[in-house]
Protein backbone atom coordinates (compact mmCIF):
# COMPACT_ATOMS: atom_id res chain seq x y z
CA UNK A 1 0.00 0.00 0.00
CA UNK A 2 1.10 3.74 -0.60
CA UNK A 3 3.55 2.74 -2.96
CA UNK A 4 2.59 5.73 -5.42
CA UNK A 5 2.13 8.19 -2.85
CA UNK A 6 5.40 7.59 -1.27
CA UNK A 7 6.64 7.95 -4.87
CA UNK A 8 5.46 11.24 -5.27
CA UNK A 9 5.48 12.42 -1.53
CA UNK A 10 9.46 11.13 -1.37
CA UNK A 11 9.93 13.27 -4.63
CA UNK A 12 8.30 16.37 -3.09
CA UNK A 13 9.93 16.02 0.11
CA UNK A 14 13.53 15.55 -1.82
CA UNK A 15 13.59 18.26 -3.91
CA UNK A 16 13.53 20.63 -1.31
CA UNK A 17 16.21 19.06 1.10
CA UNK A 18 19.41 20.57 0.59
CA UNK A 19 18.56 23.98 -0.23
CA UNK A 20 19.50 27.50 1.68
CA UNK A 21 15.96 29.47 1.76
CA UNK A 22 12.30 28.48 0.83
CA UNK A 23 10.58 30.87 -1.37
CA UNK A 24 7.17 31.40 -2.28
CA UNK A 25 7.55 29.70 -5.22
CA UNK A 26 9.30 26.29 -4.48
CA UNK A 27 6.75 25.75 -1.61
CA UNK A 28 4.10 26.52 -3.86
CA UNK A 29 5.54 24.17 -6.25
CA UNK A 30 6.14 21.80 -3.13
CA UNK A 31 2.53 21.83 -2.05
CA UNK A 32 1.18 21.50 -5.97
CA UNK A 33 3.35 18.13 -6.04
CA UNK A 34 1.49 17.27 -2.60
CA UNK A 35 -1.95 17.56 -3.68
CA UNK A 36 -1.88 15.80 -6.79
CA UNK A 37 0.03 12.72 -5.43
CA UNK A 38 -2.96 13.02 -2.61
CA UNK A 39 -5.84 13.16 -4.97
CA UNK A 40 -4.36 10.53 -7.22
CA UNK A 41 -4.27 8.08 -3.98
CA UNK A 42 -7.80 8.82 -3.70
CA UNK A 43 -7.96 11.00 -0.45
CA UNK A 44 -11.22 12.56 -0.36
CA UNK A 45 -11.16 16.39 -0.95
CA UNK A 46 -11.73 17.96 1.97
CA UNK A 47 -8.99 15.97 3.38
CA UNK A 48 -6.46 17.13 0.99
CA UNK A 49 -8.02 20.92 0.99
CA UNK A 50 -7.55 20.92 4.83
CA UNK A 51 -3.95 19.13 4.86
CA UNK A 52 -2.61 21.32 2.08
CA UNK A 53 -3.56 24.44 4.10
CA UNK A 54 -2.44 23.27 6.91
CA UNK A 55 1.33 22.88 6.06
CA UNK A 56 0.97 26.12 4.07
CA UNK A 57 0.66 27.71 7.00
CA UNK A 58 3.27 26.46 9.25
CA UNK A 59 5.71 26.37 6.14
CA UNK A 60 4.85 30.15 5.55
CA UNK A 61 5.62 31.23 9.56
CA UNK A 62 8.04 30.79 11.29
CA UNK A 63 8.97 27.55 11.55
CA UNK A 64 10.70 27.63 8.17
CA UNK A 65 11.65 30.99 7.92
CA UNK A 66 13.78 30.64 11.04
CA UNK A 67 15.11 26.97 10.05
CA UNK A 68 18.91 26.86 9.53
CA UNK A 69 17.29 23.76 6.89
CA UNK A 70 13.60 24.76 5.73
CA UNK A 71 14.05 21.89 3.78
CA UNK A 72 13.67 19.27 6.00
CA UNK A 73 11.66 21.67 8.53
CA UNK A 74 8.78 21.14 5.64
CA UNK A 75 9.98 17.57 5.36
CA UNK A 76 9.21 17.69 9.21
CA UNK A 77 5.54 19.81 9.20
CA UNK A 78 4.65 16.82 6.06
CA UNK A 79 5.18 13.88 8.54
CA UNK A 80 4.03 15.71 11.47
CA UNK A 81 0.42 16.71 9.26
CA UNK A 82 0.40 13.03 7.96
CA UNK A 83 0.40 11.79 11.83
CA UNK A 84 -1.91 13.87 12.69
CA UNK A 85 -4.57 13.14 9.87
CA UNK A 86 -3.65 9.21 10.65
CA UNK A 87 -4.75 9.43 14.40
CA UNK A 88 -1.59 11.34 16.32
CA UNK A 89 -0.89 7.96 18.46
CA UNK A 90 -1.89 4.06 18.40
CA UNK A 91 -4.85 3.59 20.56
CA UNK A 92 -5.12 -0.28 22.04
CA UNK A 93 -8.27 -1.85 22.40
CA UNK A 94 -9.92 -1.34 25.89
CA UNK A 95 -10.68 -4.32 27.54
CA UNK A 96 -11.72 -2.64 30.95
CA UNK A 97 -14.93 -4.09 31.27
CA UNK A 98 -17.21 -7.63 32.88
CA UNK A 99 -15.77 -10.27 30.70
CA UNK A 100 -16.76 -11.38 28.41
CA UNK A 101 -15.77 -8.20 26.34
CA UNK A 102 -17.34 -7.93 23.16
CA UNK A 103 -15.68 -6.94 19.71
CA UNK A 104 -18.10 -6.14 17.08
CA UNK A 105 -17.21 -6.30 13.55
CA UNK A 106 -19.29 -4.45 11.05
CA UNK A 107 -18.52 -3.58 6.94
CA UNK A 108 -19.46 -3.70 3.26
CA UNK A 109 -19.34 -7.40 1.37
CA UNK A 110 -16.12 -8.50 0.82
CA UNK A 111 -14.63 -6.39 3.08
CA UNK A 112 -13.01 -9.13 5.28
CA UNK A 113 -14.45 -8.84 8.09
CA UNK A 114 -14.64 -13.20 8.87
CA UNK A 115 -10.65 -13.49 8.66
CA UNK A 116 -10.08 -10.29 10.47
CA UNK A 117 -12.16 -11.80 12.79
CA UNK A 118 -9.90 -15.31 12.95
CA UNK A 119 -7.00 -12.72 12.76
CA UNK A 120 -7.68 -10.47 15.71
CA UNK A 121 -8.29 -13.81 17.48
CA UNK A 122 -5.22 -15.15 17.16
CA UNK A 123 -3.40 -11.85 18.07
CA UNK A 124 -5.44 -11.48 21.07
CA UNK A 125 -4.47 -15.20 22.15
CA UNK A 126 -1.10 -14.97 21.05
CA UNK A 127 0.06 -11.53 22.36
CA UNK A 128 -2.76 -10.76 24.40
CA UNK A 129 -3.37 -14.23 26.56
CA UNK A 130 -6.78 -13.46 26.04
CA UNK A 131 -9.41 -16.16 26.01
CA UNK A 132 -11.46 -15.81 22.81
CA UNK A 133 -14.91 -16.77 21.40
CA UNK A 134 -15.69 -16.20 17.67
CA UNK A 135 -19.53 -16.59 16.81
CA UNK A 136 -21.24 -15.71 13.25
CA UNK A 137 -24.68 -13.95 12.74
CA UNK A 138 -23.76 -13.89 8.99
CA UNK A 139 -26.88 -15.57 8.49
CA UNK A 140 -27.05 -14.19 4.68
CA UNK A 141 -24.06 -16.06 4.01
CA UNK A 142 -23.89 -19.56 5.39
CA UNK A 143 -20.41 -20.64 4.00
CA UNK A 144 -19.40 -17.86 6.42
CA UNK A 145 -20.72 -19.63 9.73
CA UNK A 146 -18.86 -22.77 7.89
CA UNK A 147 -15.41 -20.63 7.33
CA UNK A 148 -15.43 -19.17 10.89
CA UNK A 149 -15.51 -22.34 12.78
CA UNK A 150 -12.46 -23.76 10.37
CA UNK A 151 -10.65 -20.75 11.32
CA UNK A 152 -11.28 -20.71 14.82
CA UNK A 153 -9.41 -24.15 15.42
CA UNK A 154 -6.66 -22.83 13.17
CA UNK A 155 -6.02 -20.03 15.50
CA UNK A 156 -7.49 -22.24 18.88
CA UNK A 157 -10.53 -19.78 19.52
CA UNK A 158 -13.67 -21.10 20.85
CA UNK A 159 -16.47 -21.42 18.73
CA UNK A 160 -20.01 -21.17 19.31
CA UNK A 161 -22.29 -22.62 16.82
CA UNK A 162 -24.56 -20.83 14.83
CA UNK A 163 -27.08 -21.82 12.02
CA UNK A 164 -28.37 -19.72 8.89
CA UNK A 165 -32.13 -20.98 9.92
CA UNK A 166 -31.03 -18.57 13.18
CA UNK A 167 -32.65 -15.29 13.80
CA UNK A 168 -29.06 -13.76 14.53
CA UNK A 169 -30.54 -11.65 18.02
CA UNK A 170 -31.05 -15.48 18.88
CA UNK A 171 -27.71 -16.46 18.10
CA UNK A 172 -25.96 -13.51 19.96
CA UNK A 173 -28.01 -14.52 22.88
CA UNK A 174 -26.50 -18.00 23.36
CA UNK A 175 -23.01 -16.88 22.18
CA UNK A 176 -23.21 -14.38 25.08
CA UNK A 177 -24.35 -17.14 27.34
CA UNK A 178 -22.00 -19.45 25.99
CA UNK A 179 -18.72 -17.07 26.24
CA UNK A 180 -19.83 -16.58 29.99
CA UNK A 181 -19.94 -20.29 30.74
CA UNK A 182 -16.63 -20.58 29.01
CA UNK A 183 -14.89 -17.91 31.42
CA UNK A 184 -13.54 -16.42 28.19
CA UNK A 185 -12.22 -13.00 28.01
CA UNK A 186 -13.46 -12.01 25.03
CA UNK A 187 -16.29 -12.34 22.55
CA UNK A 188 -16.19 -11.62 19.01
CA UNK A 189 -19.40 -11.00 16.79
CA UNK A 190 -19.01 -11.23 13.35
CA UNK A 191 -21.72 -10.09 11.15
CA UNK A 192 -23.18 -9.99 7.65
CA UNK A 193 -21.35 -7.61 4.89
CA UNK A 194 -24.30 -5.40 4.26
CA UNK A 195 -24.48 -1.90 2.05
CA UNK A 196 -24.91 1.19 4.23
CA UNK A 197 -28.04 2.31 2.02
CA UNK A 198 -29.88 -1.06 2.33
CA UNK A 199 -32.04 0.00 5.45
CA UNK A 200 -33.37 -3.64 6.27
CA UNK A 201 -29.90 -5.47 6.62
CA UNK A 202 -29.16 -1.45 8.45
CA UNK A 203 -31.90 -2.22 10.77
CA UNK A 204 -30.83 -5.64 11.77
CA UNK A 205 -27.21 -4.77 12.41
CA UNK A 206 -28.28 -2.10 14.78
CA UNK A 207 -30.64 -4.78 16.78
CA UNK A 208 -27.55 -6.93 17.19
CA UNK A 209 -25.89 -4.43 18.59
CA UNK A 210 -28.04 -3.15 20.75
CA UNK A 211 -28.72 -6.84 22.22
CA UNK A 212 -24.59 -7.64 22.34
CA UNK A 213 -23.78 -4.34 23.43
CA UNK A 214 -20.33 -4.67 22.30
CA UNK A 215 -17.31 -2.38 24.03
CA UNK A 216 -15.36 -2.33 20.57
CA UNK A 217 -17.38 -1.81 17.14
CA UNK A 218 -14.83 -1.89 14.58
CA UNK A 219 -15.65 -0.96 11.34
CA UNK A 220 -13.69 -2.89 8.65
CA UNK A 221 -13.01 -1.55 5.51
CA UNK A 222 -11.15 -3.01 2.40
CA UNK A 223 -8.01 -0.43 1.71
CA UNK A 224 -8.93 -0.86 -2.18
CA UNK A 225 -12.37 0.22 -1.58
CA UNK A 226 -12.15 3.94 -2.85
CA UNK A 227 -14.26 6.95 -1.43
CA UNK A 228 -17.23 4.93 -1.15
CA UNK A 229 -16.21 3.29 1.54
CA UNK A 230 -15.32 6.52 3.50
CA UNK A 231 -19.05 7.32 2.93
CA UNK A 232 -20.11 4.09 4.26
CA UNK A 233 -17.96 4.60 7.23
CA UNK A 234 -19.81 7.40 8.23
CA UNK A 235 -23.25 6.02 8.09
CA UNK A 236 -22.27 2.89 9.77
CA UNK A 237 -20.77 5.28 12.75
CA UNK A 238 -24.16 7.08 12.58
CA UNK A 239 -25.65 3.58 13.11
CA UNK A 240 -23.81 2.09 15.39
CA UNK A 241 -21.14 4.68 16.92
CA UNK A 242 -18.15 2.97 16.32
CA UNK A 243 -14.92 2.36 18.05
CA UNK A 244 -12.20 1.81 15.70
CA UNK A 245 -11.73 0.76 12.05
CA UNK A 246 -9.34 -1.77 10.39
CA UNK A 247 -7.78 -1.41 7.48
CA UNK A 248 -7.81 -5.13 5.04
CA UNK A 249 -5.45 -6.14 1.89
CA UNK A 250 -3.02 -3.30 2.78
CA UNK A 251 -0.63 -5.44 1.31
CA UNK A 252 -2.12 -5.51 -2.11
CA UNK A 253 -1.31 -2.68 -4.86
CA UNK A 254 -3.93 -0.09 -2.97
CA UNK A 255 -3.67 3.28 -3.28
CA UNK A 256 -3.70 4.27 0.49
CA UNK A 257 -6.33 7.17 0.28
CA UNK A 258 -8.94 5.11 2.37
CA UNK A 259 -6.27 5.46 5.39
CA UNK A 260 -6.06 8.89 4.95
CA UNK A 261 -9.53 9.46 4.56
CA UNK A 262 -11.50 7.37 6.80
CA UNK A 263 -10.12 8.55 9.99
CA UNK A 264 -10.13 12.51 8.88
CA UNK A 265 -13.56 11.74 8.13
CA UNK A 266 -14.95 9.70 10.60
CA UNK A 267 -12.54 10.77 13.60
CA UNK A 268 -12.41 7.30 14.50
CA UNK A 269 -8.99 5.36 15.38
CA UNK A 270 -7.39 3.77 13.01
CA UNK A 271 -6.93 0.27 15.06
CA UNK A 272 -5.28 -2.50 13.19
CA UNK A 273 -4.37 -3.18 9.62
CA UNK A 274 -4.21 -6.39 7.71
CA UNK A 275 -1.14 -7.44 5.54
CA UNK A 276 -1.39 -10.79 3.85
CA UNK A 277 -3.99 -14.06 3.94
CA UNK A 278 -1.85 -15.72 6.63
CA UNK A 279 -3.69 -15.58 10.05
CA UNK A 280 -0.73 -13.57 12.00
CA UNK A 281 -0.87 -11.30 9.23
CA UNK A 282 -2.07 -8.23 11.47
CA UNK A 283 -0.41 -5.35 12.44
CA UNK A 284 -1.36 -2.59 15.37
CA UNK A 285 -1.35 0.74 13.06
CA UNK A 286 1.08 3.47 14.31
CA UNK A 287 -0.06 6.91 13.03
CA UNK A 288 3.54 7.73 13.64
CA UNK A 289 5.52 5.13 12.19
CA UNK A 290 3.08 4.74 8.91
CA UNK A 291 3.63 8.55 8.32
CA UNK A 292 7.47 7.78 8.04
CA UNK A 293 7.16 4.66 5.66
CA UNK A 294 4.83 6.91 3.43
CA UNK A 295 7.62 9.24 3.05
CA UNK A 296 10.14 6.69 2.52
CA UNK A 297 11.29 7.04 6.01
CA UNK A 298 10.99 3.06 6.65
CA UNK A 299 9.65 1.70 9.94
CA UNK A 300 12.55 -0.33 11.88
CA UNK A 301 10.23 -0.16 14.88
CA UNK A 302 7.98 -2.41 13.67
CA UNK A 303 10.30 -4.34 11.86
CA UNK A 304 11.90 -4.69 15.26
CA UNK A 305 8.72 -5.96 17.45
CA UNK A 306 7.53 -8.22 13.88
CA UNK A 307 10.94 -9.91 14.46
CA UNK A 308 10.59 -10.41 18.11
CA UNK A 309 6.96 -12.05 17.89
CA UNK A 310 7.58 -14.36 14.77
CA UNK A 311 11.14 -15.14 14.64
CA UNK A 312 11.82 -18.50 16.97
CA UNK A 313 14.68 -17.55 19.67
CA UNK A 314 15.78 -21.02 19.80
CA UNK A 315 16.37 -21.47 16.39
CA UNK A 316 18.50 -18.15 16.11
CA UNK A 317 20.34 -18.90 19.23
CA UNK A 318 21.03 -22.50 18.16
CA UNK A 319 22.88 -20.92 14.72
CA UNK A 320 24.54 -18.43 16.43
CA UNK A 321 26.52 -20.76 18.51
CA UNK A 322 26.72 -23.30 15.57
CA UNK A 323 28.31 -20.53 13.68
CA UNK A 324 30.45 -19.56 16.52
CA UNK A 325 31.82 -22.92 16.93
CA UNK A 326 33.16 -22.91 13.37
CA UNK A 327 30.75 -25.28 12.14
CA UNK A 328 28.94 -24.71 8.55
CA UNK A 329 25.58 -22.95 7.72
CA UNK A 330 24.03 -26.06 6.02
CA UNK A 331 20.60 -26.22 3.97
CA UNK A 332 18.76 -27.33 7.13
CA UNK A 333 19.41 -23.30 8.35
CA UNK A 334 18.82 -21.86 4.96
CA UNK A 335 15.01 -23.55 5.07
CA UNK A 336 14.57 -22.28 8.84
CA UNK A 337 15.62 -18.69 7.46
CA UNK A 338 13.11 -18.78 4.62
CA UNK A 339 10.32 -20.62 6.87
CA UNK A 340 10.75 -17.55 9.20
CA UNK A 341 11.25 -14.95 6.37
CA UNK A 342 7.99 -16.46 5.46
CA UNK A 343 6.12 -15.92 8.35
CA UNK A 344 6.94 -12.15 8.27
CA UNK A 345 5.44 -11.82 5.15
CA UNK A 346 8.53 -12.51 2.54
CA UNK A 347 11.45 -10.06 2.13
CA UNK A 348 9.66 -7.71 0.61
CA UNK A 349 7.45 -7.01 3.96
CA UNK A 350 10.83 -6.67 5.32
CA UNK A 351 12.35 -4.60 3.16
CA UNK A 352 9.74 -1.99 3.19
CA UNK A 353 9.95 -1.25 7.23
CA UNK A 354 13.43 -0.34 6.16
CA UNK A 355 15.03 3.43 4.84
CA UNK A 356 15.35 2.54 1.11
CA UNK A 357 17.20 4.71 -1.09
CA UNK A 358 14.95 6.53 -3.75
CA UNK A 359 16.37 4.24 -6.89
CA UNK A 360 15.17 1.34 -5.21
CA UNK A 361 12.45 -0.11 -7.51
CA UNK A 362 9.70 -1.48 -5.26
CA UNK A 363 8.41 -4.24 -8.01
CA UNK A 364 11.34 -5.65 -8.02
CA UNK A 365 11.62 -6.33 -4.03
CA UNK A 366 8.22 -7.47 -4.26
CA UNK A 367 9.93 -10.26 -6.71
CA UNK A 368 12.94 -10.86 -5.22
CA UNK A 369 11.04 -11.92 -1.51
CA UNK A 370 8.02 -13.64 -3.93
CA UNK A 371 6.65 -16.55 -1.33
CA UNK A 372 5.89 -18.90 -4.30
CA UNK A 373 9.71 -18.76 -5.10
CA UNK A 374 10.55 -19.54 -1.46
CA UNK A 375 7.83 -22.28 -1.21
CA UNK A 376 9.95 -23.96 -4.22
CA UNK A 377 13.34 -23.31 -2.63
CA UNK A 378 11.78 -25.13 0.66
CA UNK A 379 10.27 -28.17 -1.45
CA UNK A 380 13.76 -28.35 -3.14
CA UNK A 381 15.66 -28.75 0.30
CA UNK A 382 13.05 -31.09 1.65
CA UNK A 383 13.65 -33.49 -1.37
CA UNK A 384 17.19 -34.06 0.07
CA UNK A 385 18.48 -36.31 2.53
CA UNK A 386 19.69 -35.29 5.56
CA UNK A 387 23.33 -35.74 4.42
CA UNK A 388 22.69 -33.70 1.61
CA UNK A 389 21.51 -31.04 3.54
CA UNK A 390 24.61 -31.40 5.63
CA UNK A 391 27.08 -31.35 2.98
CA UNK A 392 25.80 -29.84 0.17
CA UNK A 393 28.87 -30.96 -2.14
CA UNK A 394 28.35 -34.62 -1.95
CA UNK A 395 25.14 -33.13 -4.40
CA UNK A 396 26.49 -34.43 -8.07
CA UNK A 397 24.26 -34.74 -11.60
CA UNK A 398 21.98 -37.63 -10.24
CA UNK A 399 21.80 -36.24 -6.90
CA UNK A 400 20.46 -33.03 -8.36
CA UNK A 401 18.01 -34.95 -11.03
CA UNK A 402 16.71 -36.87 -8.01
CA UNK A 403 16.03 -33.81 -6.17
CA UNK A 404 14.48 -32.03 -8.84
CA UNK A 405 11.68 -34.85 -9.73
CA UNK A 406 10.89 -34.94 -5.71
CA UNK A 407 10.46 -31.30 -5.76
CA UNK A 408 8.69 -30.98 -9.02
CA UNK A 409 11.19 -28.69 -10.10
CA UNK A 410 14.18 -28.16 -12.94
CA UNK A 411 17.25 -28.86 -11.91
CA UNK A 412 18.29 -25.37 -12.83
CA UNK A 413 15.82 -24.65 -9.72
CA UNK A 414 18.46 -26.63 -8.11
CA UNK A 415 21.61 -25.32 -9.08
CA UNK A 416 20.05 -21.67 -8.12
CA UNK A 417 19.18 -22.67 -4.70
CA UNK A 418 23.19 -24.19 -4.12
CA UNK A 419 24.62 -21.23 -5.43
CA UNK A 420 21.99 -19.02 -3.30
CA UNK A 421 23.50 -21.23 -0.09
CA UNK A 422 27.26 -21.08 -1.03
CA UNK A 423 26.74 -17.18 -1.17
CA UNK A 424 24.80 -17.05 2.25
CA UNK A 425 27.27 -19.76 3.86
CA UNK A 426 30.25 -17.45 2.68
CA UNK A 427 28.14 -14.11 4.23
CA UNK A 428 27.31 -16.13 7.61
CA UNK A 429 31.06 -16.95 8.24
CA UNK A 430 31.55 -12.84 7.70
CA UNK A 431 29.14 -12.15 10.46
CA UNK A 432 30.27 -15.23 12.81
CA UNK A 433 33.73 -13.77 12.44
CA UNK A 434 32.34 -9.49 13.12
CA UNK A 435 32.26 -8.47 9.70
CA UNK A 436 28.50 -7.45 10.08
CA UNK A 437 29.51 -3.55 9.75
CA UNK A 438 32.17 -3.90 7.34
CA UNK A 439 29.11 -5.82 5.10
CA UNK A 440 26.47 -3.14 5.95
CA UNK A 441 28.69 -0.65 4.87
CA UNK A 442 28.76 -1.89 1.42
CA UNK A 443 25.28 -1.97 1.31
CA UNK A 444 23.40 0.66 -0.69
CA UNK A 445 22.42 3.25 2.40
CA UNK A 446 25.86 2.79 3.59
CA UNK A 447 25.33 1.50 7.10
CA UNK A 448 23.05 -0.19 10.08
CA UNK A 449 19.98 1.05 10.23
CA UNK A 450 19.37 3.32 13.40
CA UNK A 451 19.74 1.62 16.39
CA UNK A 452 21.59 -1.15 15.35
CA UNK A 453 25.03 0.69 15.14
């Protein structure tokens, strides 16, 4: 997501760092550059209007007069406006209440609001050690009832049963009953995707919430969705007074104006924001840190706390003293690094929490950390014995044909994945031995990203 506007915003922002004094006429410029990469994400116009006049102002006082670099002072007053219009700060959902606390989910078809449900499950068990119920009242859509109870065991949520013969004020009855037998912490509702100008489906959305009563009503809204959904999250607030909203598919090609918009609009917190089908694949939003990786400022914060929850401690411990002891890095490592690399989302995910110089050509890091490609690489190391994967040379012709027919690959799929090792083996025996800042240094950026120094 935001991939255009922190194209143009990075460009804006660029051509103004560097230089003495602002005039007039390069923040004019400046501000022209900011409004039309804006409007072309699809930020609604009263959003942009009231952005754009903000910064003029601040860029026109003080601030930047004064600024021994009015450059990146209006750099600065871009990401501070950008925060602001994205919520200021994170806000956590409040679970200060009689459990069982109940999370309503509300949104347009398609939206996906059933695995956001199976998402925010999991995060809450995982992270939160919260005990958690999922129930449907998607009684429009009975493969949804279906899909929610798979999910739930994939994530271990309770599950209370629902039917699409249920009048859905029935089934929030027993789920409530159900969830309090249960001693679980917390209750999530999901309900039917329903338009905001339909009053019927309008009608029973606001019955089941006035009979759960929830303590969160999260609106959730597809990033790809376009204006219309900003004017859908205003009716449904009008409805039902939400909470929160939560961004889905941020990790497809969106444009990013829904993020901008919806909480501008609405003045409701932007809570969470989903990045990818797998069920872990939910991030808290950070006004603050989203404003910097929309300007190309990266987010090593995040990339940080990502690493800390999905990347197994054991694992990495266990290599670090394998390396330290002299011995190899064999393929048996190189499929736990790509298992975990995969469970973050690829190397592209990765890649754009970090600064990235302005030549960097996103499409192509979206290639180079493709999942399918890693999938393959996996299958290919899996088709070898355990020797093999111990020492890789003992791999000759028929070794490799072997290994290619139980992978279903070539065996130039092969040969790339050896060389791939032999070049990582080579940079893990840098690192073992402390050449980690004499390699970062040859990286493009030039060093470790801040806080790793």
């Amino acid at each position: 997501m935001f991939e255009n506007l922190t194209g143009r915003l990075s460009n804006a922002a660029r051509s103004l760092t560097g230089k003495g004094r602002l005039t007039d006429d390069n923040i004019k410029d400046t501000l022209r550059q900011v409004r039309l990469a804006l409007l072309e994400a699809d930020v609604a116009l009263p959003v942009v209007k009231t952005f754009i006049e903000r910064i003029r102002e601040r860029a026109l006082g003080e601030e930047v007069g004064k600024s021994l670099t009015p450059g990146q002072s209006l750099l600065k007053i871009i990401h501070a406006e950008l925060v602001r219009i994205l919520g200021s700060e994170k806000v956590p959902l409040d679970f200060r209440a009689q459990p069982p606390v109940v999370v309503m989910l509300a949104g347009l078809q398609g939206a996906g609001k059933t695995t956001t449900a199976a998402k925010l499950a999991k995060r809450l068990i995982d992270i939160e050690k919260k005990k958690v119920m999922l129930v449907s009242v998607d009684v429009h859509r009975p493969a949804a009832i279906l899909q929610l109870q798979t999910l739930a065991g994939e994530v271990g949520a309770l599950h209370a049963a629902s039917e699409a013969t249920e009048k859905p004020l029935r089934i929030v009855d027993r789920a409530l009953d159900e969830a309090r037998r249960s001693h679980a912490d917390v209750l999530i509702i999901d309900t039917a995707g329903r338009l905001h100008v339909d009053d019927d489906m309008m009608q029973e959305i606001v019955a089941v919430h006035a009979r759960a009563m929830p303590h969160e009503t999260l609106f959730v809204v597809d990033s790809m969705a376009g204006q219309d959904a900003v004017n859908a999250a205003t009716a449904f607030d009008q409805a039902l007074a939400l909470t929160g909203v939560v961004l889905t598919k941020a990790d497809g090609d969106a444009k990013g104006g829904v993020a901008l918009s919806v909480r501008e609009v609405t003045g409701k917190p932007i809570r969470f924001m989903g990045v990818g089908e797998n069920v872990d694949a939910l991030e808290t939003f950070h006004p603050d840190r989203m404003a910097s990786r929309i300007l190309g400022m990266g987010d090593v914060l995040s990339l940080v706390e990502e690493i800390e929850q999905k990347v197994s401690k054991d694992k990495s411990e266990k290599l670090a003293r394998k390396l330290k002891k002299g011995r190899g890095f064999d393929l048996s490592d190189l499929r736990d690094q790509l298992e975990q690399m995969m469970s973050m989302g690829g190397l592209a995910s990765m890649l754009e929490k970090l600064p990235m110089p302005g030549n960097v050509n996103p499409a192509a890091l979206k290639d180079a950390g493709n999942e399918l490609k890693m999938r393959r690489q996996i299958a290919i190391i899996n088709s070898m014995t355990p020797g093999e994967r111990i020492y890789p040379k003992t791999i000759n012709g028929s070794r490799k044909k072997r290994i290619a027919a139980g992978a279903g690959q070539q065996i130039q799929d092969v040969n790339r994945l050896l060389k791939q090792h032999l070049q990582m083996e080579k940079m893990m025996k840098k690192m073992s031995k402390g050449g980690m800042k004499k390699m970062m240094r040859g990286m493009p950026g030039g060093g470790l990203p801040p806080g790793f120094g």
